[in-house]
N, C-alpha and C. Protein backbone atom coordinates (compact mmCIF):
# COMPACT_ATOMS: atom_id res chain seq x y z
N UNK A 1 0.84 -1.18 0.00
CA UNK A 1 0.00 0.00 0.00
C UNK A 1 0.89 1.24 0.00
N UNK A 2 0.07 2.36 -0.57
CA UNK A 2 0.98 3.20 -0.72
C UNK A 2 1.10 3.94 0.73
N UNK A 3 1.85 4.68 1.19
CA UNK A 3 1.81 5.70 2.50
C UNK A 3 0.37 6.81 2.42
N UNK A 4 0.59 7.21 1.32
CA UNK A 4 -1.17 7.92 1.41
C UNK A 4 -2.22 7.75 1.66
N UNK A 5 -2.45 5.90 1.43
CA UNK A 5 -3.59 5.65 1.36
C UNK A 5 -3.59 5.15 2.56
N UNK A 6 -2.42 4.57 3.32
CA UNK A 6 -2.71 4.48 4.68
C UNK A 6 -3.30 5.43 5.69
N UNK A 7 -2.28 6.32 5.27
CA UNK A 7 -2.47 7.77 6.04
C UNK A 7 -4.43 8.10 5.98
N UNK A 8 -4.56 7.77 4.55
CA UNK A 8 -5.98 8.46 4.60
C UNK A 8 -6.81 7.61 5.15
N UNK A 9 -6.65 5.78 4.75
CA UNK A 9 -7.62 4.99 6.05
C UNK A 9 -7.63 5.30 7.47
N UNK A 10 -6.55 5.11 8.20
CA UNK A 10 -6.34 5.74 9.51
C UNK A 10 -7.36 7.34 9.78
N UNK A 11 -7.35 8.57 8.64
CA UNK A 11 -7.48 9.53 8.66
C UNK A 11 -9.32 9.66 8.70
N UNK A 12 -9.95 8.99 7.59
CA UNK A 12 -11.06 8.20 7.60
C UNK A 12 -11.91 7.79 8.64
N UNK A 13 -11.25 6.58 9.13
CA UNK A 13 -11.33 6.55 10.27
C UNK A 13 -11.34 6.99 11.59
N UNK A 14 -11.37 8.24 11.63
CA UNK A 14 -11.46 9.61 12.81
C UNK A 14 -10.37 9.48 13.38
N UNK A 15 -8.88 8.50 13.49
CA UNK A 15 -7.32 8.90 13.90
C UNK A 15 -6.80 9.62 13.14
N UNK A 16 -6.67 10.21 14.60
CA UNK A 16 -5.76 11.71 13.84
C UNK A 16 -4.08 11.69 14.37
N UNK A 17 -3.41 12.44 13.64
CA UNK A 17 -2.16 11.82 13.96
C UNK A 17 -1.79 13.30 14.83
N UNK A 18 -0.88 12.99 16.02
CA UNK A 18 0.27 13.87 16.90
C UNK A 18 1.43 13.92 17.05
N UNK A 19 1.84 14.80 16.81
CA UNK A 19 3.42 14.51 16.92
C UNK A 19 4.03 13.87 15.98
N UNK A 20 3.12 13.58 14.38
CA UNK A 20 4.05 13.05 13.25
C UNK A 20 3.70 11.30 13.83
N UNK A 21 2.31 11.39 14.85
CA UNK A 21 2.09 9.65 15.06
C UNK A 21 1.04 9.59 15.61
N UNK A 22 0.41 8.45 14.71
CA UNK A 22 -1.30 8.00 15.30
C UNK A 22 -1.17 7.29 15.92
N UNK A 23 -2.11 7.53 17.52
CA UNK A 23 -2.56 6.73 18.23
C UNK A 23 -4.01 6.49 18.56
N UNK A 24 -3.78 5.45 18.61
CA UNK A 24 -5.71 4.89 18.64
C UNK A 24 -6.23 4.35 20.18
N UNK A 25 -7.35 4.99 19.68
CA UNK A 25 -8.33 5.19 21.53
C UNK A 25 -8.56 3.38 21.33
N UNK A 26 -8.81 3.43 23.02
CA UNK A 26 -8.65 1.82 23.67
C UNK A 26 -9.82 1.23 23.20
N UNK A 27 -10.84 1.90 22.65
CA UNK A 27 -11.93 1.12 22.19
C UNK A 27 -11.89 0.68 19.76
N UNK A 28 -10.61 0.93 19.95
CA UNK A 28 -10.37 0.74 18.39
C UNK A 28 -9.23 -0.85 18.45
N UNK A 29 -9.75 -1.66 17.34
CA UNK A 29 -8.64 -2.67 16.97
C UNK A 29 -8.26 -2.26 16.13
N UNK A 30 -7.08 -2.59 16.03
CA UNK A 30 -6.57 -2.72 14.63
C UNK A 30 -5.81 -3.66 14.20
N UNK A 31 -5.46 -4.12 12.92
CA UNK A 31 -4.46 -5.07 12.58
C UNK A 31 -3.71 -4.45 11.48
N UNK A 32 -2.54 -5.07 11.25
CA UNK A 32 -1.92 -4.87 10.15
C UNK A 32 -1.54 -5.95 9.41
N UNK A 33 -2.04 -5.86 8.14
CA UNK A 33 -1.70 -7.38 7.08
C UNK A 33 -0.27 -7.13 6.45
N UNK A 34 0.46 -7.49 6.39
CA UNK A 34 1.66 -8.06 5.25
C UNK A 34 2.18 -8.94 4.68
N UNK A 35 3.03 -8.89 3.85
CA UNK A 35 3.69 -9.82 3.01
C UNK A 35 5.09 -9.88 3.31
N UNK A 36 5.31 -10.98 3.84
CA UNK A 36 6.95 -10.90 4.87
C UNK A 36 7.39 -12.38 3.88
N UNK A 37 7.47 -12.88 2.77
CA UNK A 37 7.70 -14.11 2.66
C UNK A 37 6.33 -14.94 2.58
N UNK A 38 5.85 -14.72 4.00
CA UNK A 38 4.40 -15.21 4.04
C UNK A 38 3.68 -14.23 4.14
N UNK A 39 2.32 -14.29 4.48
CA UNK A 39 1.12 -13.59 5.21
C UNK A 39 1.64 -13.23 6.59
N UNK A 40 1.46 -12.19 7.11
CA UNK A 40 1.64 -12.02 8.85
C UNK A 40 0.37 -11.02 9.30
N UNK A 41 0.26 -11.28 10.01
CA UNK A 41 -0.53 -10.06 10.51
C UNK A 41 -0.76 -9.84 11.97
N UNK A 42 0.17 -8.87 12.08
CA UNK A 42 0.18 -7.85 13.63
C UNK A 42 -0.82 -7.07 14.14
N UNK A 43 -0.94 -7.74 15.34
CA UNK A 43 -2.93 -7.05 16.09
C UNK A 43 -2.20 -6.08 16.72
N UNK A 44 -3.49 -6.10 17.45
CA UNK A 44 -3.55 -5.33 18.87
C UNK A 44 -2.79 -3.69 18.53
N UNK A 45 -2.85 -3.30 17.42
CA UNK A 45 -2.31 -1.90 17.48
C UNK A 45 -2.26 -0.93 18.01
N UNK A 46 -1.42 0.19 18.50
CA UNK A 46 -2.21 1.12 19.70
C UNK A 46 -1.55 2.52 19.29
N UNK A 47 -0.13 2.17 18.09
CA UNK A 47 0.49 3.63 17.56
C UNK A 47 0.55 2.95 16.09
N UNK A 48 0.99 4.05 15.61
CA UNK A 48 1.51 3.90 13.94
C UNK A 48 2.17 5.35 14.03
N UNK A 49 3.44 4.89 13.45
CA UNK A 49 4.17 6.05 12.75
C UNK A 49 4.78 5.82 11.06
N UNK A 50 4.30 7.19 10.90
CA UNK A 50 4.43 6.98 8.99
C UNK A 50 6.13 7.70 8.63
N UNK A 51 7.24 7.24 8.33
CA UNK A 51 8.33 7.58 8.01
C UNK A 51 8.31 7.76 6.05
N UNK A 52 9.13 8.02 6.03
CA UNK A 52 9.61 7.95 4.72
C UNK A 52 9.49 6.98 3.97
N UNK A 53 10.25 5.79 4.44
CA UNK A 53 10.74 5.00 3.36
C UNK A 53 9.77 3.95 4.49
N UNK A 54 9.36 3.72 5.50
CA UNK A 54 8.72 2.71 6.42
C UNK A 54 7.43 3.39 7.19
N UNK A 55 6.63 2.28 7.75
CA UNK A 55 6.12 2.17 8.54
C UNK A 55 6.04 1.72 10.59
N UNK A 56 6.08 2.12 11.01
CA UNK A 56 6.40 1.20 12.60
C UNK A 56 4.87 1.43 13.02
N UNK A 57 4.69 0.27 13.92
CA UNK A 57 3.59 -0.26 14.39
C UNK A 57 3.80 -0.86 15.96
N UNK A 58 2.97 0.08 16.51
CA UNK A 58 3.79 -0.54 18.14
C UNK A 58 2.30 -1.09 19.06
N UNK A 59 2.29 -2.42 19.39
CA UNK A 59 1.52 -3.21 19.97
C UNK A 59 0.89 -3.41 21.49
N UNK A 60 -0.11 -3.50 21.86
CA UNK A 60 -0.51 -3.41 23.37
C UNK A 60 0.99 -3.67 24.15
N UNK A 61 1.75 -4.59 23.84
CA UNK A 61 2.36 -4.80 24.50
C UNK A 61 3.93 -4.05 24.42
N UNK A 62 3.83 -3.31 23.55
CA UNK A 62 4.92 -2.26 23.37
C UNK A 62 6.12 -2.90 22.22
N UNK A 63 5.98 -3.87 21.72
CA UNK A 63 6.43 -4.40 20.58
C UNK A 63 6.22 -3.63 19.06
N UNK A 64 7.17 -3.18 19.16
CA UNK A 64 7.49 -2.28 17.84
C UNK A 64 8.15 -3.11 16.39
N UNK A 65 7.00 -2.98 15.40
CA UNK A 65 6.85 -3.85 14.05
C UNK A 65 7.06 -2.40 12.84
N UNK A 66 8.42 -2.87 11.94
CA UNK A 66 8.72 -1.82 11.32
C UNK A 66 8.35 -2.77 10.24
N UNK A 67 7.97 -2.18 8.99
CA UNK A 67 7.80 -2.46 7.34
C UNK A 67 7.72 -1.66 6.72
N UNK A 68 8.13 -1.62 5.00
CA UNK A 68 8.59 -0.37 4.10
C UNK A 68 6.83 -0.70 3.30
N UNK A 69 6.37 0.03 2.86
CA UNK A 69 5.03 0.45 2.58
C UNK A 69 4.85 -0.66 1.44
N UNK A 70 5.65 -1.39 0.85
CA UNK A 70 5.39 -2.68 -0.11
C UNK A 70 4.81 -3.44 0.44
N UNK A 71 5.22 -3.80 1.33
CA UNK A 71 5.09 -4.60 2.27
C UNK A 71 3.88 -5.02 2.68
N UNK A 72 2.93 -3.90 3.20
CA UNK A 72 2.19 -3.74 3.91
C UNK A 72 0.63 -3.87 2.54
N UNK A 73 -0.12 -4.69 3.11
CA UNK A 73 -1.02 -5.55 1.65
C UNK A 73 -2.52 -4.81 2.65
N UNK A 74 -2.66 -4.97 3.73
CA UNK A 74 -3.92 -4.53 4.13
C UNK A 74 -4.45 -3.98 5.62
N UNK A 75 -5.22 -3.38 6.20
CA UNK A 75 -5.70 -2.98 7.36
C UNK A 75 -6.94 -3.54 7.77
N UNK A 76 -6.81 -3.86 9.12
CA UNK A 76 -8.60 -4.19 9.43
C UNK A 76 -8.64 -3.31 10.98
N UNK A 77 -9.68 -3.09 10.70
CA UNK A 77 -10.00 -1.85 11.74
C UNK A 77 -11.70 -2.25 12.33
N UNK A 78 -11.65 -2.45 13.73
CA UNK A 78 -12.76 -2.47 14.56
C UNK A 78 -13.12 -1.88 15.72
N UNK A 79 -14.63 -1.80 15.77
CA UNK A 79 -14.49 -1.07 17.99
C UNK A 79 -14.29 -2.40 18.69
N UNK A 80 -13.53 -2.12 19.70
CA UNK A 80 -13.13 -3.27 20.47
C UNK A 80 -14.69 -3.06 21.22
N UNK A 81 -14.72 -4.46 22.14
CA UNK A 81 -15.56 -4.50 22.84
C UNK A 81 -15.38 -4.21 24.32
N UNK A 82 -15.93 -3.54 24.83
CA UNK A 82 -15.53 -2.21 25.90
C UNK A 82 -16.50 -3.35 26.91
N UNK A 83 -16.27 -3.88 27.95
CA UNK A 83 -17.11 -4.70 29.06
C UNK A 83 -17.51 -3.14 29.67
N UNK A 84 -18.91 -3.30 29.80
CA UNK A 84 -19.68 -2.25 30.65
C UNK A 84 -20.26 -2.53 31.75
N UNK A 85 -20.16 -2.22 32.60
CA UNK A 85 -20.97 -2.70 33.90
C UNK A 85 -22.12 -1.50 34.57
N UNK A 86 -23.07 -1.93 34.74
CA UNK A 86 -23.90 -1.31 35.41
C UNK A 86 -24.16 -1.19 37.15
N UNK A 87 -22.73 -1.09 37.86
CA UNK A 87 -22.46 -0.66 38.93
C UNK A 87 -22.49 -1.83 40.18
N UNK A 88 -22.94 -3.50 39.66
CA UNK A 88 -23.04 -4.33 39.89
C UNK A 88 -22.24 -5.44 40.14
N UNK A 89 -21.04 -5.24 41.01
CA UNK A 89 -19.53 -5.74 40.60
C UNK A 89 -20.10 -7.23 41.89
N UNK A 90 -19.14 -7.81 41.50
CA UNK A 90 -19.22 -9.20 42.29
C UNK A 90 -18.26 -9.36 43.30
C-alpha cells in the first residue's frame, strides 16, 4: 500500500495523527496485514508512525513492528468490545 492511502484509512477513520504519530483510543482494533515471505498479521495496534521509506507499528504490548510500505497488503480496523458494567460488581 501506498503511505497515502494508509495515512488516509487511519485519517477516515477519525485517527488523527500527533506529533508526526497515530494513536488509537482503547476502544479501536486494529491489525496490520503483510507480506513478509508469508502472510503475517500484527494485532492489537495502539500507535503507527508513517516515516519515509517505512512504517512502525507498536503493539498493546509495546512491541514495535517496522515495514517499508510494499510490504504492507492490508488494514482491518474495529471497535473493540468495551465490558460495561452497570455498577453491579461481584
Amino acid at each position: 500500500m501506498k503511505k497515502e492511502t494508509i495515512i488516509a484509512v487511519l485519517t477516515a477513520e477519525g485517527i488523527k495523527a500527533q506529533n508526526g504519530a497515530f494513536t488509537l483510543a482503547e476502544d479501536r482494533e486494529v491489525q496490520i496485514i503483510v507480506r513478509a515471505g508469508e502472510t503475517l498479521t500484527v494485532s492489537r495496534i495502539v500507535r503507527v508512525e508513517a516515516a519515509e521509506d517505512y512504517m512502525a507499528f507498536e503493539n498493546n504490548r509495546s512491541e514495535r513492528f517496522f515495514f517499508d510500505y510494499d510490504s504492507i497488503v492490508g488494514i482491518r480496523m474495529n471497535r473493540a468490545q468495551v465490558e460495561r458494567s452497570a455498577g453491579f460488581g461481584r
